[in-house]
Protein backbone atom coordinates (compact mmCIF):
# COMPACT_ATOMS: atom_id res chain seq x y z
CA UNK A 1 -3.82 11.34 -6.74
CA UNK A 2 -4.08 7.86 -4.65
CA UNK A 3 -7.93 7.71 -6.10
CA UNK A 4 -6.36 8.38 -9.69
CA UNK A 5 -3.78 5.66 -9.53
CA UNK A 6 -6.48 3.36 -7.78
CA UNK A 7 -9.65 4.01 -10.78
CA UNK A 8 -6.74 3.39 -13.42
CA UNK A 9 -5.29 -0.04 -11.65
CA UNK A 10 -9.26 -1.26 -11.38
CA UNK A 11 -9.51 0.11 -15.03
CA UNK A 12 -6.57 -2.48 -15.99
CA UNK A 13 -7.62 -4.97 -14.09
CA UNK A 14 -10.79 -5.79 -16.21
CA UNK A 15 -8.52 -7.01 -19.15
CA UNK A 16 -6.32 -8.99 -17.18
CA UNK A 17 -8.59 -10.36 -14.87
CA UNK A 18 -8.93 -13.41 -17.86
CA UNK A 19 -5.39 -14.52 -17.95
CA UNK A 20 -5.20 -14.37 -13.96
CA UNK A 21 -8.57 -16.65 -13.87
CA UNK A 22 -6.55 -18.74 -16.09
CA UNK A 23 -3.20 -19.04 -14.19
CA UNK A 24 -5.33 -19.51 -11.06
CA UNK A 25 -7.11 -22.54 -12.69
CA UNK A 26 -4.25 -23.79 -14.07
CA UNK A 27 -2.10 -23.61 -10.78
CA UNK A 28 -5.14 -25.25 -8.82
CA UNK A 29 -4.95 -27.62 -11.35
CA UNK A 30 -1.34 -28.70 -11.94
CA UNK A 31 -0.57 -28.27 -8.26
CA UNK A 32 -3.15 -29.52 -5.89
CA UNK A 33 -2.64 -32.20 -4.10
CA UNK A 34 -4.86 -35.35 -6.45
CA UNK A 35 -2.31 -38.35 -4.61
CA UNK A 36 -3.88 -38.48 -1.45
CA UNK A 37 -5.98 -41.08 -2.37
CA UNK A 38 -2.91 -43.31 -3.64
CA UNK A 39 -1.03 -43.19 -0.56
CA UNK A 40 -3.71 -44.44 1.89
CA UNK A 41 -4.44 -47.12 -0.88
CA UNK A 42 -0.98 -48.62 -0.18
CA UNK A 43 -0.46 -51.26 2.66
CA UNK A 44 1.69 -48.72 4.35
CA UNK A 45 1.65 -48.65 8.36
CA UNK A 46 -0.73 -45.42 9.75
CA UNK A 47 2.62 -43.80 10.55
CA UNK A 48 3.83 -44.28 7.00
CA UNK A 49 1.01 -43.59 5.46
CA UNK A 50 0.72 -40.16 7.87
CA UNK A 51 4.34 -39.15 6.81
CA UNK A 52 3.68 -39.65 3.20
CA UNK A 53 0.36 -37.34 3.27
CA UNK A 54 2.18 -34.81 5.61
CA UNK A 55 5.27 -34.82 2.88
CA UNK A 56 2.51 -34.41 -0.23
CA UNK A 57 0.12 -31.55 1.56
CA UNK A 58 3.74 -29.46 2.50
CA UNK A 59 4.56 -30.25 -1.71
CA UNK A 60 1.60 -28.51 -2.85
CA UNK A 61 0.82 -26.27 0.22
CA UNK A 62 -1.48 -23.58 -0.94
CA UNK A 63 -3.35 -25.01 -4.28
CA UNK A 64 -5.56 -27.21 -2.81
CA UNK A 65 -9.25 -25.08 -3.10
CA UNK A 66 -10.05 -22.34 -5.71
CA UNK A 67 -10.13 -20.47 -2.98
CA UNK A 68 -6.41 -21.19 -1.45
CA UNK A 69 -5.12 -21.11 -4.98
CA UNK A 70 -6.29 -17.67 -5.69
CA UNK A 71 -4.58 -16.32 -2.15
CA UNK A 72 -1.41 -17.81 -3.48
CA UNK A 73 -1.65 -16.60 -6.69
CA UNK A 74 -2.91 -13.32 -5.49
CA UNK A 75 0.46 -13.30 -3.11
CA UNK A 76 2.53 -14.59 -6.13
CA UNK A 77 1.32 -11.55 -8.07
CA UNK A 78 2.96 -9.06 -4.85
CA UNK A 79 6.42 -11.03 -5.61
CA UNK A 80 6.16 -13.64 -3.27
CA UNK A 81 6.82 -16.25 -5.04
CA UNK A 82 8.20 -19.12 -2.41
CA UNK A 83 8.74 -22.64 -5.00
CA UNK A 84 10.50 -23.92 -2.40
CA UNK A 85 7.66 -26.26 -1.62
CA UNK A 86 6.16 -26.74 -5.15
CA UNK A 87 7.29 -29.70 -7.13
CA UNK A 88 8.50 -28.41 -10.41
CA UNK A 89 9.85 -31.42 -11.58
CA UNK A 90 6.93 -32.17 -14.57
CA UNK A 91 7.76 -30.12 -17.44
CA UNK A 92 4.06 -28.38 -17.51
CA UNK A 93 4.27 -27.42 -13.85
CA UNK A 94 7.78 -25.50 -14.39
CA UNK A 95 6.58 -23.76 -17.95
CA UNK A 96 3.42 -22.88 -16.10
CA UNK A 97 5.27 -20.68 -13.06
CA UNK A 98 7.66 -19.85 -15.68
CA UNK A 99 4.93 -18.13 -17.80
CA UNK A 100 3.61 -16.69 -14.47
CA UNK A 101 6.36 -15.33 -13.56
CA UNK A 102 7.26 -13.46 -17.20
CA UNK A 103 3.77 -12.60 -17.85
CA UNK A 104 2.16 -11.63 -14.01
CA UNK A 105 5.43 -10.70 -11.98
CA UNK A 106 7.48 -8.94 -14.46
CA UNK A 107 5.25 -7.39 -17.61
CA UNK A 108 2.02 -6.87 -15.37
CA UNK A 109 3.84 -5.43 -12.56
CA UNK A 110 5.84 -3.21 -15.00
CA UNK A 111 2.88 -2.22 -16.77
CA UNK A 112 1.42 -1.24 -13.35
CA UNK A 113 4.38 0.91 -12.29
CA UNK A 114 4.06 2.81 -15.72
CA UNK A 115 0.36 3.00 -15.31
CA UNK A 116 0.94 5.05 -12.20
CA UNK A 117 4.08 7.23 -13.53
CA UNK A 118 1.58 7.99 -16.43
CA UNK A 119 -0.57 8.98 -14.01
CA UNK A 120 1.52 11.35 -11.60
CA UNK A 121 2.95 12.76 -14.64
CA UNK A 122 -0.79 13.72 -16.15
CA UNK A 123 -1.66 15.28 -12.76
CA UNK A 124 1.67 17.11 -12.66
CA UNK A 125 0.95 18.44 -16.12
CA UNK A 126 -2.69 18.89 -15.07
CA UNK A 127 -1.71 20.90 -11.29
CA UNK A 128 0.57 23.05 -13.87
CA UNK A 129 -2.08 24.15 -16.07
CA UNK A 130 -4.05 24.94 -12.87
CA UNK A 131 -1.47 26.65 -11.34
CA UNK A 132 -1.81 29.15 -14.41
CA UNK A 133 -5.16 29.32 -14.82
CA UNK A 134 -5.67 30.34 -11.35
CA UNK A 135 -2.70 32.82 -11.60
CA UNK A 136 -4.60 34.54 -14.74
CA UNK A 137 -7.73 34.69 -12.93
CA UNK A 138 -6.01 36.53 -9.78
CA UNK A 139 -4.91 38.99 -12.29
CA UNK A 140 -7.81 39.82 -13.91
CA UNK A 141 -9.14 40.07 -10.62
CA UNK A 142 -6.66 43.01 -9.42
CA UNK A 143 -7.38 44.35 -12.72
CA UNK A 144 -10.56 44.57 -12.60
CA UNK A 145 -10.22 45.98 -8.14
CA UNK A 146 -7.33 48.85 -9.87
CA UNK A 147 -9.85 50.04 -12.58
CA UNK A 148 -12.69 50.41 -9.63
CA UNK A 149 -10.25 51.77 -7.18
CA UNK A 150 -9.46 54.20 -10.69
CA UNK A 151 -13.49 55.19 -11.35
CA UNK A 152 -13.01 56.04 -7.54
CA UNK A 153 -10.54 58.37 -7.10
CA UNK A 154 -12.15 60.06 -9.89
């Protein structure tokens, strides 16, 4: 059942796998951190200029490589949001997790759970017609063990 649910999840997953490239992109894009470079351009004192870096990296913690992007969007997809620590204040930024959140959290992970109720349900209906077949073939097995126990007595 668990390898059923599994081949059909890695079945859906092909489709998909385009528009989570694309929020993963996009996030990496829109959220990495691209101001480093301004704030050690400023005559700011190292201690400053230290705070202001630490403030930016804890802003956009997560979205800095492809590769740190698609663990947060990967942990996004479980539920996890956490935009405590992402600036949403840019209009594209906030439509962006908005659209994340309708499209990946809610109708992917909805589609998901029905994918695997689907699933259960088939094997259910599946184990059922089992269940039967094997009960017909135990009968025409005692059938067939009464009419030589029959030709025996004989």
């Amino acid at each position: 059942m668990f390898m059923r649910v599994l081949y059909t999840f890695c079945e859906s997953l092909i489709p998909f796998s385009t528009i989570i490239i694309s929020f993963l992109i996009s996030f990496h894009i829109l959220f990495r951190d691209i101001d480093k470079s301004e704030s050690a351009s400023l005559n700011l004192n190292t201690t400053q200029a230290a705070q202001n870096v630490c403030e930016e990296m804890n802003k956009s913690e997560g979205f800095q490589t492809i590769e740190d992007t698609g663990r947060k969007i990967f942990i996004m997809m479980a539920g996890e949001l956490n935009t405590e620590k992402m600036d949403l204040q840019t209009a594209p930024r906030f439509l962006m997790l908005f659209a994340f959140v309708v499209v990946i959290v809610i109708v992917w992970n909805n589609f998901m759970n029905s994918l695997a109720v689907d699933d259960t349900v088939g094997m259910r209906a599946k184990s059922q017609f089992l269940a039967i077949k094997q009960d017909v073939i135990f009968m025409q097995r005692l059938e067939t063990l009464l009419k030589i126990l029959e030709k025996a007595r004989e």
